[in-house]
PDB file of N, CA and C in Angstrom:
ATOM      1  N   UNK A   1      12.357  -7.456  -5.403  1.00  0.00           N
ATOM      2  CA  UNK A   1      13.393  -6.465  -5.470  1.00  0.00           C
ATOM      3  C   UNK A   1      14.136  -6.449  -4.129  1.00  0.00           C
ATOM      4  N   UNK A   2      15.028  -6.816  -4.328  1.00  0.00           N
ATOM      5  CA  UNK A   2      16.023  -6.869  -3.119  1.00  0.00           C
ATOM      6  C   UNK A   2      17.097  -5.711  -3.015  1.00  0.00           C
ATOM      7  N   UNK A   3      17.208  -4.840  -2.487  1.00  0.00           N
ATOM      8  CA  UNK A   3      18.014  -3.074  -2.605  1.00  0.00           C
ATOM      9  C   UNK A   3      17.332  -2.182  -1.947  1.00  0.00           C
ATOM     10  N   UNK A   4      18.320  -1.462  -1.616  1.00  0.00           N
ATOM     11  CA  UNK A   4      17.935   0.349  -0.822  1.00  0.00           C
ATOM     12  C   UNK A   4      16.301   0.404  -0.884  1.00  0.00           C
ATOM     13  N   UNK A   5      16.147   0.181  -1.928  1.00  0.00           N
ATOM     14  CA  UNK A   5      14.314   0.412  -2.106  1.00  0.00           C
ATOM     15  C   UNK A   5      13.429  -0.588  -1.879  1.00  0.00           C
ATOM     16  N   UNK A   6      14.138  -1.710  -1.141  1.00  0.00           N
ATOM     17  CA  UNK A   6      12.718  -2.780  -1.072  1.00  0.00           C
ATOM     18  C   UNK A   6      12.087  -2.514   0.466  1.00  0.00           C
ATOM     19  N   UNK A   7      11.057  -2.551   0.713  1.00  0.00           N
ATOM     20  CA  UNK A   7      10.478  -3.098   1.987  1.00  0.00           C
ATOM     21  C   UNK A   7      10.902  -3.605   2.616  1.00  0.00           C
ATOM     22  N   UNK A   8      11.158  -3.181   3.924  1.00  0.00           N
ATOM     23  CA  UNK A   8      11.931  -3.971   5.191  1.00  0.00           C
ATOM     24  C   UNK A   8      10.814  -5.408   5.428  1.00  0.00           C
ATOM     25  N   UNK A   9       9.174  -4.992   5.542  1.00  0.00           N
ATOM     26  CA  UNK A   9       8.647  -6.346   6.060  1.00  0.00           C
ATOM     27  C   UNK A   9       8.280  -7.345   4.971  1.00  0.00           C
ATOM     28  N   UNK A  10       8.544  -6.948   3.592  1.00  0.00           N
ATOM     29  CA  UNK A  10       8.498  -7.744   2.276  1.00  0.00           C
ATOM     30  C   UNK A  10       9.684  -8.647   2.403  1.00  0.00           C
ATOM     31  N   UNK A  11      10.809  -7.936   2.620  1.00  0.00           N
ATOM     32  CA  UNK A  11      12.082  -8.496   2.747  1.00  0.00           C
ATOM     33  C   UNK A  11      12.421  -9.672   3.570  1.00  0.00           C
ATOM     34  N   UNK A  12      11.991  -9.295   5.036  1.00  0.00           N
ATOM     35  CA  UNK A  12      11.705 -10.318   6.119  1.00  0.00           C
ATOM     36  C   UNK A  12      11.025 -10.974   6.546  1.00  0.00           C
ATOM     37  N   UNK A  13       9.958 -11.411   5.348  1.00  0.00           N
ATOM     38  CA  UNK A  13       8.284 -12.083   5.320  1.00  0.00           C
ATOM     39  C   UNK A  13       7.745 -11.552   6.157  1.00  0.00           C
ATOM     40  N   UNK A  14       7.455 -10.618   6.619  1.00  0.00           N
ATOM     41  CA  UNK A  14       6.403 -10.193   7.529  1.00  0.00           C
ATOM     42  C   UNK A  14       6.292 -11.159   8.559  1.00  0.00           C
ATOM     43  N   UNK A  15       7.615 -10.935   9.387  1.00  0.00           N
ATOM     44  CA  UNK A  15       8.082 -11.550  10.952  1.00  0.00           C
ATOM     45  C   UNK A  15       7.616 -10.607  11.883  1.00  0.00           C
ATOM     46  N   UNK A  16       7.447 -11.199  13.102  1.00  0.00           N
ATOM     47  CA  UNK A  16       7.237 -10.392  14.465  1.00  0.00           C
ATOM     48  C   UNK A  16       8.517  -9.527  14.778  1.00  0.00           C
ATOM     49  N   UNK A  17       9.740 -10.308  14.526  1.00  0.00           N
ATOM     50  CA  UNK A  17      10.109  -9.274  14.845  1.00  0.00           C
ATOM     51  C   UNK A  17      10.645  -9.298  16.859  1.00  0.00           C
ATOM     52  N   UNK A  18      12.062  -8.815  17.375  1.00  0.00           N
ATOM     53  CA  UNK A  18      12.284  -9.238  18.433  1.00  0.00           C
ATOM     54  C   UNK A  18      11.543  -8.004  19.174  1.00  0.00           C
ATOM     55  N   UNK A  19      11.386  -6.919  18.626  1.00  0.00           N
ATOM     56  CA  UNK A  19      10.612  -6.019  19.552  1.00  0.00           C
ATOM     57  C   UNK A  19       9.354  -6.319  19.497  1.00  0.00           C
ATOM     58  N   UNK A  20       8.662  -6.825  18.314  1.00  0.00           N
ATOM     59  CA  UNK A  20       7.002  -7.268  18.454  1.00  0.00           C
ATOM     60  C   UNK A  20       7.124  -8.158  19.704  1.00  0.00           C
ATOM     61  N   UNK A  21       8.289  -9.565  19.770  1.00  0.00           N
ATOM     62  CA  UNK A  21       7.666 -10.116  20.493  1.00  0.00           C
ATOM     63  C   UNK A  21       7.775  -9.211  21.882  1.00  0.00           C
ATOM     64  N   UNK A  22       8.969  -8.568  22.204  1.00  0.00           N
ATOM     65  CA  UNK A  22       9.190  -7.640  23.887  1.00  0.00           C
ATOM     66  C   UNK A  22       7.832  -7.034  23.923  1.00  0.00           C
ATOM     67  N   UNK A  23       7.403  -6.635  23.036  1.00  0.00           N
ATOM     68  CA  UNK A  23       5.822  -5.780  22.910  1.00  0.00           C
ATOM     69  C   UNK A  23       5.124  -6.618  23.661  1.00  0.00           C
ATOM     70  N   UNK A  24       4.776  -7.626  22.898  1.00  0.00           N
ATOM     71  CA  UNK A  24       3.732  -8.747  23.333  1.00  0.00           C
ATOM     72  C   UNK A  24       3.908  -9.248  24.580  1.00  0.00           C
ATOM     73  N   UNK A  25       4.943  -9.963  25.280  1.00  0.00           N
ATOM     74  CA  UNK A  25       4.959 -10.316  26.663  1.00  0.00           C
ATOM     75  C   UNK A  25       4.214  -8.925  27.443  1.00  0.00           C
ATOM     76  N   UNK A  26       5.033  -7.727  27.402  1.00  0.00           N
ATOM     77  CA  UNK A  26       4.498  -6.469  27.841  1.00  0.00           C
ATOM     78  C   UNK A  26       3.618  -6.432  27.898  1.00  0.00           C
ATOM     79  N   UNK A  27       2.722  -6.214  26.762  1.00  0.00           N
ATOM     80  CA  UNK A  27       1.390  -6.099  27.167  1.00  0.00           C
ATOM     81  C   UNK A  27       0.566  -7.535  27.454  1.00  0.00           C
ATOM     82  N   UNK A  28       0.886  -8.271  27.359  1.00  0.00           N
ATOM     83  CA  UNK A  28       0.253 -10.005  28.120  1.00  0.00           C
ATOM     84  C   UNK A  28       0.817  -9.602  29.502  1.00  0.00           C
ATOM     85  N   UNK A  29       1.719  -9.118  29.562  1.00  0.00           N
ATOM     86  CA  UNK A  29       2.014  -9.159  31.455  1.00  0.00           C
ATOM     87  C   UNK A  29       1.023  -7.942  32.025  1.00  0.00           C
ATOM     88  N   UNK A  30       0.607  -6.867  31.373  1.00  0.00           N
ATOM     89  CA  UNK A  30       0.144  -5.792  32.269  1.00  0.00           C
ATOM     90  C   UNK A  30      -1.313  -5.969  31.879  1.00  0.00           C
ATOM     91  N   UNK A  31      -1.713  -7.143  31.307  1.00  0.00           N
ATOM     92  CA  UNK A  31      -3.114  -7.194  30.532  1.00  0.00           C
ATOM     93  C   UNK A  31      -3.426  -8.463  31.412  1.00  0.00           C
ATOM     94  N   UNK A  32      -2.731  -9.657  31.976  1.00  0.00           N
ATOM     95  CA  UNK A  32      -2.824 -10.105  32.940  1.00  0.00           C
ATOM     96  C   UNK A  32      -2.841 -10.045  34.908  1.00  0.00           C
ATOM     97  N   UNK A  33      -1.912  -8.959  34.525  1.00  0.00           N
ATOM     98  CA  UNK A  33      -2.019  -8.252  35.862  1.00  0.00           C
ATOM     99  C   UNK A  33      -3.543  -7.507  35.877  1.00  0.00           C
ATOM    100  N   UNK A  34      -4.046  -6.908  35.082  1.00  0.00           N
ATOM    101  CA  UNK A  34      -5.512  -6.377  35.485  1.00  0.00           C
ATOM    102  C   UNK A  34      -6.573  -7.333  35.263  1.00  0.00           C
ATOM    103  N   UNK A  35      -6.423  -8.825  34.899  1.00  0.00           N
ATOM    104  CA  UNK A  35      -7.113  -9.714  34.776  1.00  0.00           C
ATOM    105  C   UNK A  35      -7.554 -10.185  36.482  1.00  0.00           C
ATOM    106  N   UNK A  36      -5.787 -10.123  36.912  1.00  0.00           N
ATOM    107  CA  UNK A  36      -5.217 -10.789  38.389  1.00  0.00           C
ATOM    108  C   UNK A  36      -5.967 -10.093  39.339  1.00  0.00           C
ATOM    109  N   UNK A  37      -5.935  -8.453  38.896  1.00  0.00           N
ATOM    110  CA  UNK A  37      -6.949  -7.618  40.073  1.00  0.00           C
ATOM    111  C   UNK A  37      -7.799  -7.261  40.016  1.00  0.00           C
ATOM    112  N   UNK A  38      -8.934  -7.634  38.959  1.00  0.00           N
ATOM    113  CA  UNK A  38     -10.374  -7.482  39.205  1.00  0.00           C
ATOM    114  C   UNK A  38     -10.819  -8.895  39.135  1.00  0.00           C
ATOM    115  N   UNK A  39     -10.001 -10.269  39.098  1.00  0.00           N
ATOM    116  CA  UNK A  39     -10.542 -11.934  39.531  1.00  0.00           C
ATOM    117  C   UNK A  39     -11.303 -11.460  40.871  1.00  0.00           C
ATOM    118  N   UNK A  40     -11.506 -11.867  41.836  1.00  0.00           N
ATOM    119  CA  UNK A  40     -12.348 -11.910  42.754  1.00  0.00           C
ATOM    120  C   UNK A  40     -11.387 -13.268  43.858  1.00  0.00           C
ATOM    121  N   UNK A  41     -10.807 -12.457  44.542  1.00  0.00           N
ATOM    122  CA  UNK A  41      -9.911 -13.186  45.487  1.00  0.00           C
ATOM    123  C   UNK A  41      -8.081 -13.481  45.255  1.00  0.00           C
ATOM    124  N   UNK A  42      -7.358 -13.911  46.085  1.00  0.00           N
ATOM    125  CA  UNK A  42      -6.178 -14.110  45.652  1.00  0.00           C
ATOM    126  C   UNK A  42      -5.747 -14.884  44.538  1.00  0.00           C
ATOM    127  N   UNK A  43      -4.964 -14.705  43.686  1.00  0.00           N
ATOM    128  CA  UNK A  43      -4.327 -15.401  42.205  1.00  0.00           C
ATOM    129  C   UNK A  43      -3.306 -15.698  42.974  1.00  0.00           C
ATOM    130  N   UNK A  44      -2.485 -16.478  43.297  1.00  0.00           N
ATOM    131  CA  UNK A  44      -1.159 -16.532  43.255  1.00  0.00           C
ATOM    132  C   UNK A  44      -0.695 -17.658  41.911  1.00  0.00           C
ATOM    133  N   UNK A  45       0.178 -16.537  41.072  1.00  0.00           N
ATOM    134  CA  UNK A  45       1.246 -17.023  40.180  1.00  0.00           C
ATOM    135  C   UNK A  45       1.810 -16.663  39.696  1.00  0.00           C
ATOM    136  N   UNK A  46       2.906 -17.082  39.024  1.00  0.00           N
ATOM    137  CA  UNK A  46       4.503 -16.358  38.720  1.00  0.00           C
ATOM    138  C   UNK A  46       4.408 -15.465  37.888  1.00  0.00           C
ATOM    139  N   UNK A  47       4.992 -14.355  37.387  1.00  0.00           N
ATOM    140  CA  UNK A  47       5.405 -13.297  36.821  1.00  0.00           C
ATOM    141  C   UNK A  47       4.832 -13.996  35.229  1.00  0.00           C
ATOM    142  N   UNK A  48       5.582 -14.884  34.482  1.00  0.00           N
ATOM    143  CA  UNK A  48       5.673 -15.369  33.423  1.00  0.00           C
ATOM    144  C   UNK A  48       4.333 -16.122  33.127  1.00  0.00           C
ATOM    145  N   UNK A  49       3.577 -16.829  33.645  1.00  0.00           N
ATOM    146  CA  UNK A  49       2.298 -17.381  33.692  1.00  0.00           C
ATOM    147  C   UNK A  49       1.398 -16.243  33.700  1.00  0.00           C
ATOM    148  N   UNK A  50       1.584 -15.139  34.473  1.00  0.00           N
ATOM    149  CA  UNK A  50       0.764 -13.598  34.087  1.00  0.00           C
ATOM    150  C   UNK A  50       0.943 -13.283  32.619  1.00  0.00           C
ATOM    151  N   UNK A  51       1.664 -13.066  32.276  1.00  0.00           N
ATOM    152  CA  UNK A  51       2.019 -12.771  31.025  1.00  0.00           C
ATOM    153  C   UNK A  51       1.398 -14.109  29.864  1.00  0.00           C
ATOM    154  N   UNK A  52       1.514 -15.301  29.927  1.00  0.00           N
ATOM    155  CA  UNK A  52       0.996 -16.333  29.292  1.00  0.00           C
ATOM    156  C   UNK A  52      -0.756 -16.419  29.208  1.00  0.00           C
ATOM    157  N   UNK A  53      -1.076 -15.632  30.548  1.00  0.00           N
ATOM    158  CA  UNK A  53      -2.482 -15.121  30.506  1.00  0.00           C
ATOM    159  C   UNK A  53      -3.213 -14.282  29.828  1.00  0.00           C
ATOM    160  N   UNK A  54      -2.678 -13.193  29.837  1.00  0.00           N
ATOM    161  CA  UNK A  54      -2.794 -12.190  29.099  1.00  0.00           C
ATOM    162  C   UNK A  54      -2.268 -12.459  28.062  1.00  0.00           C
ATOM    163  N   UNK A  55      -1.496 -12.914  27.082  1.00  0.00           N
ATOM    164  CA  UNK A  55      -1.389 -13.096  25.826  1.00  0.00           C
ATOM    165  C   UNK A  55      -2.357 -14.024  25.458  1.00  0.00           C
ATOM    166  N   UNK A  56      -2.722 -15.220  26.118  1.00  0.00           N
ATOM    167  CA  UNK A  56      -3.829 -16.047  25.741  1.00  0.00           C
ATOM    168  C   UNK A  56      -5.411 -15.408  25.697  1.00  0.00           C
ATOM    169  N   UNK A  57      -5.364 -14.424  26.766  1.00  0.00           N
ATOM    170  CA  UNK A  57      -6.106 -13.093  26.970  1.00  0.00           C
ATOM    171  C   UNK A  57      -6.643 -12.558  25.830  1.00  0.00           C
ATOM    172  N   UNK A  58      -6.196 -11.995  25.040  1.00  0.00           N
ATOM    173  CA  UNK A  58      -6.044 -11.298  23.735  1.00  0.00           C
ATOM    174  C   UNK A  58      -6.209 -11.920  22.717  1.00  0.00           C
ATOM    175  N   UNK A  59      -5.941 -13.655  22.571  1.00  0.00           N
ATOM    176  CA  UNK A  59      -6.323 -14.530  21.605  1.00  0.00           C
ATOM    177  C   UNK A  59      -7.949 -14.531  21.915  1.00  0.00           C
ATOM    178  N   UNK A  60      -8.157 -15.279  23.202  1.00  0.00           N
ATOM    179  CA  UNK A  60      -9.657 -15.701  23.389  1.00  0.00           C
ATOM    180  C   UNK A  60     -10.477 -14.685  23.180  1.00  0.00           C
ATOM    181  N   UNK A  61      -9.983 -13.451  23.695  1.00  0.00           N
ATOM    182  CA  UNK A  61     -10.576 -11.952  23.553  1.00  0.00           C
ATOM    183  C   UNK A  61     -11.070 -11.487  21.518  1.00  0.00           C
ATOM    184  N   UNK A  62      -9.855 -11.417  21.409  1.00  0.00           N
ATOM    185  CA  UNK A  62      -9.828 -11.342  19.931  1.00  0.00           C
ATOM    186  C   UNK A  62     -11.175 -12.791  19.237  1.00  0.00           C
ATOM    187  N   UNK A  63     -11.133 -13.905  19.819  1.00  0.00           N
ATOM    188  CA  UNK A  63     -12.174 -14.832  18.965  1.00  0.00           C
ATOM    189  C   UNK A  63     -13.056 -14.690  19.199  1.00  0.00           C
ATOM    190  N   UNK A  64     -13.720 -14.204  20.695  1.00  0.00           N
ATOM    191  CA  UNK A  64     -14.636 -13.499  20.950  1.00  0.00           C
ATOM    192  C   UNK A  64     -15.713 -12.154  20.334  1.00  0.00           C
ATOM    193  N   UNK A  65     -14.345 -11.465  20.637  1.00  0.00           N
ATOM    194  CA  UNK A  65     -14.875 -10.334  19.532  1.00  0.00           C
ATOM    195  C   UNK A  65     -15.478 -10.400  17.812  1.00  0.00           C
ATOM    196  N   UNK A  66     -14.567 -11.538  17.372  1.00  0.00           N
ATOM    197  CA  UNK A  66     -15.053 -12.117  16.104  1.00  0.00           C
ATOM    198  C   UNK A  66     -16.315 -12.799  15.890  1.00  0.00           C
ATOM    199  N   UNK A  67     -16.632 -13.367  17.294  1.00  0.00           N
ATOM    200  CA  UNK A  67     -18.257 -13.845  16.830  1.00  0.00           C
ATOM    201  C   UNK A  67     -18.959 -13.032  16.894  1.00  0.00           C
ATOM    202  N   UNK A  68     -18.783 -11.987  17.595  1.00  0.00           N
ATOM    203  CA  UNK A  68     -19.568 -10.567  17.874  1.00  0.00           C
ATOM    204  C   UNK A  68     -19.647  -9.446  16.465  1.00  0.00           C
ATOM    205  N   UNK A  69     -18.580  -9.225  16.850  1.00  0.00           N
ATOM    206  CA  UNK A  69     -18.136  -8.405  15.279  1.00  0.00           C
ATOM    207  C   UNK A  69     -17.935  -9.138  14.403  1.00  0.00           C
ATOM    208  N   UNK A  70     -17.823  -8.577  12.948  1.00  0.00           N
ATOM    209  CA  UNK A  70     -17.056  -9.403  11.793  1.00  0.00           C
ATOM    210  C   UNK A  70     -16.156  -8.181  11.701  1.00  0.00           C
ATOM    211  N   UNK A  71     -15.003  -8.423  11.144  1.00  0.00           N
ATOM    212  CA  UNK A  71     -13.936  -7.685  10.683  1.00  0.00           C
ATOM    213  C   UNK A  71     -14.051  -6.933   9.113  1.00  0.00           C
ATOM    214  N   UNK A  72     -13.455  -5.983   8.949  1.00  0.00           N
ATOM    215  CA  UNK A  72     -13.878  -5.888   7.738  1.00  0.00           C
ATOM    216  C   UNK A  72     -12.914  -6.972   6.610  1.00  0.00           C
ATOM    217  N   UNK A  73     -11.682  -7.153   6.755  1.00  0.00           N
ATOM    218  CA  UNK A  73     -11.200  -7.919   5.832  1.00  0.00           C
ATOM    219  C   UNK A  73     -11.493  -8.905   5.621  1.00  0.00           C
ATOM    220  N   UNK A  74     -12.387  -9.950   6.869  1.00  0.00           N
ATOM    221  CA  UNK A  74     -12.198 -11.257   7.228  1.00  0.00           C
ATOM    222  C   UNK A  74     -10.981 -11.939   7.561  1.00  0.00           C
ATOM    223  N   UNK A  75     -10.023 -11.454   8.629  1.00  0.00           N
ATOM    224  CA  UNK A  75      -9.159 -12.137   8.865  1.00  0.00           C
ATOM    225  C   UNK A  75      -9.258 -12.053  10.737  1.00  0.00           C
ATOM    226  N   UNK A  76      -8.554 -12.744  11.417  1.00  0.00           N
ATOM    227  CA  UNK A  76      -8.126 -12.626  12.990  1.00  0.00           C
ATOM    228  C   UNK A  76      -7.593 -11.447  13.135  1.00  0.00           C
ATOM    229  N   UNK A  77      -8.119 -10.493  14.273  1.00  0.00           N
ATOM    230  CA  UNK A  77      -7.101  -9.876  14.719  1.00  0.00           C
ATOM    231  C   UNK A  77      -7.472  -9.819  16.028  1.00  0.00           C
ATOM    232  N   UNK A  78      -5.733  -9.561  16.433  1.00  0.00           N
ATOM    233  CA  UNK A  78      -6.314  -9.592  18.461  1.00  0.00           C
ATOM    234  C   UNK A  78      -7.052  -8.909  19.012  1.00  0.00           C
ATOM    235  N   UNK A  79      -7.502  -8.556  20.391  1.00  0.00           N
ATOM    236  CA  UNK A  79      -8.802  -7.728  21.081  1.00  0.00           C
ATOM    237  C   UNK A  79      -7.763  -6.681  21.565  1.00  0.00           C
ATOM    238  N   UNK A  80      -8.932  -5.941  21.446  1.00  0.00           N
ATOM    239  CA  UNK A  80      -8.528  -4.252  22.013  1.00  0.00           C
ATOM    240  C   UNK A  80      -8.354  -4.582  23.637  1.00  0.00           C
ATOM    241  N   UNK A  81      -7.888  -4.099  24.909  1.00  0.00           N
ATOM    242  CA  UNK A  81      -7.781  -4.033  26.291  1.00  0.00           C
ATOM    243  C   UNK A  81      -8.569  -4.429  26.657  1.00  0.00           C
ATOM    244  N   UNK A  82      -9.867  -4.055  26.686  1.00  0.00           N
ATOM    245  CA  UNK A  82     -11.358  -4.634  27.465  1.00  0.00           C
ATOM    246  C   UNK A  82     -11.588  -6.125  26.781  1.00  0.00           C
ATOM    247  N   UNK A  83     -11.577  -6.408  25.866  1.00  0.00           N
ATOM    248  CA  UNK A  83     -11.649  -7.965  25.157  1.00  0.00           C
ATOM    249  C   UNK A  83     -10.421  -8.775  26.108  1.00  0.00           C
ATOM    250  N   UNK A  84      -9.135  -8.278  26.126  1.00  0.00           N
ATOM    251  CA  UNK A  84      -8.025  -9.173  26.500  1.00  0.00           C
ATOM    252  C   UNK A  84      -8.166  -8.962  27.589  1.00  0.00           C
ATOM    253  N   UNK A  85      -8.625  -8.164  28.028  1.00  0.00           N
ATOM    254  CA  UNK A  85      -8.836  -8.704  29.899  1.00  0.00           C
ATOM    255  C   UNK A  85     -10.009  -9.570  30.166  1.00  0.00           C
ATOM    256  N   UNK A  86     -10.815  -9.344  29.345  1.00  0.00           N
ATOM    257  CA  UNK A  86     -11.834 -10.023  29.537  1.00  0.00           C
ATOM    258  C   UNK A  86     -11.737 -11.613  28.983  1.00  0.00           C
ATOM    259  N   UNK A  87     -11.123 -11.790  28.290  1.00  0.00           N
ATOM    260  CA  UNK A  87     -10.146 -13.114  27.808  1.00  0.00           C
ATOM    261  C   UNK A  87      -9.850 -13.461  28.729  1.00  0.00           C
ATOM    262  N   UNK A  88      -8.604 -12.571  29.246  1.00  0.00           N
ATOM    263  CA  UNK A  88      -7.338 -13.634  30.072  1.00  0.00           C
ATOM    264  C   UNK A  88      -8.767 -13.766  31.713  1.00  0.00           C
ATOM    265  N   UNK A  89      -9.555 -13.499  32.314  1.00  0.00           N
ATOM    266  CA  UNK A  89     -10.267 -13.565  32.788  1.00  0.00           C
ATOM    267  C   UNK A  89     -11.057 -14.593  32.839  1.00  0.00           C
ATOM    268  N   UNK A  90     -10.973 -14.932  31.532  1.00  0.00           N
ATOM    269  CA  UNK A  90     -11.867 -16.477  31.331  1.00  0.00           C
ATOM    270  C   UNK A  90     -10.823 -17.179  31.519  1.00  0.00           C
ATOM    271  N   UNK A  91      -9.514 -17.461  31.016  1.00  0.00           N
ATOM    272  CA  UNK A  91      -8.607 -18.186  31.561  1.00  0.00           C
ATOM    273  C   UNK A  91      -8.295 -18.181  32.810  1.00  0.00           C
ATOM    274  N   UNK A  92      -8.007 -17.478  33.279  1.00  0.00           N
ATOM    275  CA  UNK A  92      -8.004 -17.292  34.535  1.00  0.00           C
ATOM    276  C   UNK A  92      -9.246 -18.027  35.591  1.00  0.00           C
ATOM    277  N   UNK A  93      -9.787 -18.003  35.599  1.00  0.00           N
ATOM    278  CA  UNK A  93     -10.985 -18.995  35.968  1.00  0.00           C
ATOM    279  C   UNK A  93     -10.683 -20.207  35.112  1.00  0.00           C
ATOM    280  N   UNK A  94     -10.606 -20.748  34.251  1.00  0.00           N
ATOM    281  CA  UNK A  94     -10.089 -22.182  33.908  1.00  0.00           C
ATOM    282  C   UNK A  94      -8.879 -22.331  34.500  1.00  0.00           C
ATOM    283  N   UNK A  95      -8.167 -21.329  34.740  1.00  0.00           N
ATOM    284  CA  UNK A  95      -6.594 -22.409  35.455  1.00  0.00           C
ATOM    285  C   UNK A  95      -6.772 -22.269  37.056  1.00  0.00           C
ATOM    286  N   UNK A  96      -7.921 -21.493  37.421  1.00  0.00           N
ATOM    287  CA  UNK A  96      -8.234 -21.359  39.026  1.00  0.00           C
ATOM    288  C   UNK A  96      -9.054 -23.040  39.416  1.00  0.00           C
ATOM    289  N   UNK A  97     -10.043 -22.934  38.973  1.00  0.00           N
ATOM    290  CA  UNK A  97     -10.801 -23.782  38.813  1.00  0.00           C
ATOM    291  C   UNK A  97     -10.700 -25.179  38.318  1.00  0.00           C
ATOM    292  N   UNK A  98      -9.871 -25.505  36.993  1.00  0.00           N
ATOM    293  CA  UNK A  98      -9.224 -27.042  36.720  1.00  0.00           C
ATOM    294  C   UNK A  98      -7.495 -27.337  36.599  1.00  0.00           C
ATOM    295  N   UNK A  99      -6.678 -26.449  36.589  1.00  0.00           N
ATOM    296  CA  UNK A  99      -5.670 -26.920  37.027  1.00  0.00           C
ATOM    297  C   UNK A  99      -4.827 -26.538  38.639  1.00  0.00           C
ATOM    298  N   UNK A 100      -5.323 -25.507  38.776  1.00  0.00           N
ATOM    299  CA  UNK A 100      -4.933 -25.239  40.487  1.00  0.00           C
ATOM    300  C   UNK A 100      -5.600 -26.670  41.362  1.00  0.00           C
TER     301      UNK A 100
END
């Protein structure tokens, strides 16, 4: 049904969406920044690579949590704050450690 009455995310296949994604950098940047200040010594790296952390953050976090938990639907979903920091944290030590 396409009209006044259909579903906006039926309509638009269930897209992110340009504010999902502004969401997402957002919180990958401020979910990497607290990754950056409880690492253990100086991080130096760019604004945008913080943010690539913390969104990767929240993936590893989120698969994590899945071996731990099961979900009830059985599907992926990302990690709550303490998972995605604790994610981008493990990355963070892999890009300290083998690509720095």
């Amino acid at each position: 049904m396409l009209g006044p009455g259909a579903p906006i995310l039926h309509f638009l296949g269930d897209s992110m969406g340009v504010m999902g994604l502004i969401s997402t950098v957002i919180v990958g940047l401020i979910v990497g920044i607290l990754a950056r200040w409880f690492y253990p010594g100086p991080v130096p790296m760019a604004w945008w690579l913080t943010a690539l952390i913390g969104i990767g953050g929240s993936i590893v976090g989120g698969f994590i949590s899945s071996l731990i938990w099961r979900s009830p639907d059985g599907r992926f979903h990302p990690a709550g704050w303490i998972m995605s920091i604790a994610g981008a944290m493990i990355l963070l030590w892999g890009y300290m450690n083998f690509v720095k």
